[in-house]
Protein backbone atom coordinates (compact mmCIF):
# COMPACT_ATOMS: atom_id res chain seq x y z
CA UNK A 1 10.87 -1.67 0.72
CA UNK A 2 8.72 -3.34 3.40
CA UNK A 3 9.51 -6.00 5.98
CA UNK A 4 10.62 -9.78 4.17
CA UNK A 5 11.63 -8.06 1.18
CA UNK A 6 7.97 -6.98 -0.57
CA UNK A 7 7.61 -3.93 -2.70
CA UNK A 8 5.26 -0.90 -1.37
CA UNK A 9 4.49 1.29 -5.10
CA UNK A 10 1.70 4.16 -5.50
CA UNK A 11 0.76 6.65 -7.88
CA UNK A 12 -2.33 9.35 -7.39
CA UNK A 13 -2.81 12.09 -9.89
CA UNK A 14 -4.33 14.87 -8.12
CA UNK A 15 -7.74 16.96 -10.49
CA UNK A 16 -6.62 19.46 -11.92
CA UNK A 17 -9.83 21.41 -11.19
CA UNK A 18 -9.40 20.84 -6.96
CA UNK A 19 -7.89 23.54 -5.50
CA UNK A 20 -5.81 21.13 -3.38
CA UNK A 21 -5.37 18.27 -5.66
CA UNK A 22 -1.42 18.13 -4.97
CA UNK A 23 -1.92 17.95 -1.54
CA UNK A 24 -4.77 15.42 -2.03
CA UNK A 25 -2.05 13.36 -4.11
CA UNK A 26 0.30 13.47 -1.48
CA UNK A 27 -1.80 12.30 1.30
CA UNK A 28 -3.12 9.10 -1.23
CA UNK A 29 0.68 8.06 -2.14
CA UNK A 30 1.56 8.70 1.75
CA UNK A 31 -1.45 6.63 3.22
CA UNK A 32 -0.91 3.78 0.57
CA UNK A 33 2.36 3.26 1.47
CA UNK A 34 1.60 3.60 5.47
CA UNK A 35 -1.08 1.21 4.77
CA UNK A 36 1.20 -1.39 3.02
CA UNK A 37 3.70 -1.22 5.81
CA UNK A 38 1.12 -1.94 8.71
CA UNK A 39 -1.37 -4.48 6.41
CA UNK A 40 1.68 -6.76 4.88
CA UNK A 41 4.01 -6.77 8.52
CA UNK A 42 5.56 -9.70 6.61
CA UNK A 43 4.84 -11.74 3.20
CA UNK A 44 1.47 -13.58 3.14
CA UNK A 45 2.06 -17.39 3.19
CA UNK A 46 -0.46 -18.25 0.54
CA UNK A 47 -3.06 -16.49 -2.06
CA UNK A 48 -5.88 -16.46 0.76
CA UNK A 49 -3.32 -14.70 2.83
CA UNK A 50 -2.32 -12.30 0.59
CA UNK A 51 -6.07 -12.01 0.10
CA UNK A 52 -6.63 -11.37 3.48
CA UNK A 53 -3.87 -8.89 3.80
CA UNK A 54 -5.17 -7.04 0.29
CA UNK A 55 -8.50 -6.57 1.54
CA UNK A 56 -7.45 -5.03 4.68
CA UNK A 57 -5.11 -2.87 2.98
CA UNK A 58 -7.81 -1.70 0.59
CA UNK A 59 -9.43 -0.20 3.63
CA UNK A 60 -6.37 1.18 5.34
CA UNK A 61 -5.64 3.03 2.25
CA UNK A 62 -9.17 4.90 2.23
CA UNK A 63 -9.16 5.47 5.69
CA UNK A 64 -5.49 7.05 5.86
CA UNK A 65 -6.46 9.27 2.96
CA UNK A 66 -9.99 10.24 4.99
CA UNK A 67 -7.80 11.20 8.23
CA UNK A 68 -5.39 13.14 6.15
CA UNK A 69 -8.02 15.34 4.59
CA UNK A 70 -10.09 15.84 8.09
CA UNK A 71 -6.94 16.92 9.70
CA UNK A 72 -5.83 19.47 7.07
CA UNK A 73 -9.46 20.72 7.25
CA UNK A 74 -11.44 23.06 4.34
CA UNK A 75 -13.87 21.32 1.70
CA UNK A 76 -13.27 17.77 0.98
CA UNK A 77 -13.84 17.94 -2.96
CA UNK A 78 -10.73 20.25 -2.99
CA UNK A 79 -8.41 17.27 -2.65
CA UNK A 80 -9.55 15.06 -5.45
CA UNK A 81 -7.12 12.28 -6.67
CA UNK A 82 -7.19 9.22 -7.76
CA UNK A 83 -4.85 6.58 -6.57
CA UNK A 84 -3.00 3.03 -8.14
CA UNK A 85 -0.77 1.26 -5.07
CA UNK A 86 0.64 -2.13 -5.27
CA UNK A 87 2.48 -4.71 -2.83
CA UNK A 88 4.70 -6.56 -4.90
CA UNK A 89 6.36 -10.12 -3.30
CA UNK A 90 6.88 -12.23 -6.53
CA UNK A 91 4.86 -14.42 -7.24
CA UNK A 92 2.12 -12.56 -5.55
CA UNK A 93 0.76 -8.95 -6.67
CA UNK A 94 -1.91 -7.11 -4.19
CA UNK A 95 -3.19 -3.77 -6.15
CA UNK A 96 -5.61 -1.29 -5.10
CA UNK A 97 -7.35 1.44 -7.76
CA UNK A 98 -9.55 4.22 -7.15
CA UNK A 99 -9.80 6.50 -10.74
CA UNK A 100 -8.32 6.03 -13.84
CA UNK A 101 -5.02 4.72 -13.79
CA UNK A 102 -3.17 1.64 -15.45
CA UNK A 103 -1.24 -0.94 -14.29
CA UNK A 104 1.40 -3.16 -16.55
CA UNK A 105 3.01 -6.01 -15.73
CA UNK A 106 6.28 -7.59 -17.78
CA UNK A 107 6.28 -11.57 -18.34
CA UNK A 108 9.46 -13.73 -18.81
CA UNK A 109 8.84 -15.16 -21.09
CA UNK A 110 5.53 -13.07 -22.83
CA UNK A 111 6.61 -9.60 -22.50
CA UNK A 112 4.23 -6.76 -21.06
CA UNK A 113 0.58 -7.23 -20.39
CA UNK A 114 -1.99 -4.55 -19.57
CA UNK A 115 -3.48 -5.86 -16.24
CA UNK A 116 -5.53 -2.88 -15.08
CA UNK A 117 -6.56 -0.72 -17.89
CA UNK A 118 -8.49 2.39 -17.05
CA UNK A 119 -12.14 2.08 -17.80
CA UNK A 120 -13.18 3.64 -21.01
CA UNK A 121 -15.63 5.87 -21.54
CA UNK A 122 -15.44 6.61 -17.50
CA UNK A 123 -14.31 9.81 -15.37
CA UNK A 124 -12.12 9.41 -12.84
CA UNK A 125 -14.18 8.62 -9.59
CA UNK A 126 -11.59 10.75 -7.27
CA UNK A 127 -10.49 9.12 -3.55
CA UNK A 128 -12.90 12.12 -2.17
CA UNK A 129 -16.26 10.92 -4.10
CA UNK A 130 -19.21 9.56 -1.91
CA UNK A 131 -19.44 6.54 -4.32
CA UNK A 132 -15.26 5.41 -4.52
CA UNK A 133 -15.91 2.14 -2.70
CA UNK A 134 -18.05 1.19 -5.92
CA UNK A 135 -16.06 2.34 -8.59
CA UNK A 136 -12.51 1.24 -6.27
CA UNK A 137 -11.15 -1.85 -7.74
CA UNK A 138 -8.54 -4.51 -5.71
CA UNK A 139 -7.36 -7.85 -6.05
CA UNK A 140 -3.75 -10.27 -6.20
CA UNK A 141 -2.54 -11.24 -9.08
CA UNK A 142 -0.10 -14.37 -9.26
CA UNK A 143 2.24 -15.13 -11.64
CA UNK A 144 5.46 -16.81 -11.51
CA UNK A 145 6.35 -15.55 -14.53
CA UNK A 146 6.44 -12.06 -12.99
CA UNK A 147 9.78 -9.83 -14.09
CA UNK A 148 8.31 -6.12 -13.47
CA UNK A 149 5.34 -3.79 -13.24
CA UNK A 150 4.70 -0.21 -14.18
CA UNK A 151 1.90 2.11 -12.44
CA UNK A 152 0.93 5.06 -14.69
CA UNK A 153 -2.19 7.61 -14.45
CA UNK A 154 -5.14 7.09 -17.37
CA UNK A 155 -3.12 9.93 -19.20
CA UNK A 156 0.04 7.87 -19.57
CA UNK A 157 -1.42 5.05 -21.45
CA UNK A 158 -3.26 7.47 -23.79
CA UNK A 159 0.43 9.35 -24.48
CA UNK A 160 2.33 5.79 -25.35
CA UNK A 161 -1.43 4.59 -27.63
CA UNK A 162 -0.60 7.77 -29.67
């Protein structure tokens, strides 16, 4: 829980093939969340506030990861995860995505509604790649309809297709 009663959330899913990926996952949930309680001090007052406030935490996020790894030293690549971190303050819904995850939200009335789908066909760009800023995707969602949302990593929504 953050300041005026928002909602900090994050989910990474470390590579399996990085020799550090847990640790990588930790430092991606830990920066989001760090990033969420210093970017949204208090709810935005309006959609180009929470804008604002989304864009900034966008780059907090990245950069708190990036310190984490320099500190803990050894080869960058070996803490590959992706990452999926919200700031929820109905009506208002700042995300942040870098990899493959999914994001649902639940309606009242219209039930639940895949707002961030993993792109098909696409690896995971990890948090370490050279090229995340391009593949990273952010935004606010508002809704007033709003009830509940669900993060899950790329293989959680393939699980509940099958």
């Amino acid at each position: 829980m953050l300041a005026g009663g928002l909602l900090a959330l994050a989910v990474a899913d470390g590579a399996e093939t990085a020799a550090r990926a847990a640790l990588g996952a930790t430092f991606a949930a830990e920066a989001a969340i760090t990033a969420a309680t210093a970017c949204f001090p208090s709810p935005p007052a309006d959609l180009a506030g929470w804008r604002d406030a989304t864009e900034r935490f966008a780059a907090a996020c990245l950069a708190g990861f990036d310190d984490e790894v320099a500190r803990a030293g050894g080869a960058r690549a070996d803490y590959a995860t992706t990452l999926l971190a919200v700031v929820l303050g109905p009506p208002y819904l700042a995300f942040l995505s870098v990899g493959d995850a999914n994001l649902v939200a639940q309606r009242e009335p219209g039930g639940p509604a895949l707002v961030l789908p993993s792109r098909p066909g696409c690896h995971a760009v990890p948090l370490t790649a050279p090229d995340r800023r391009a593949a990273m995707r952010s935004g606010v969602l508002a809704d007033t309809a709003l009830t509940a949302v669900a993060l899950g990593a790329d293989a959680l929504l393939v699980a509940a297709r099958t």
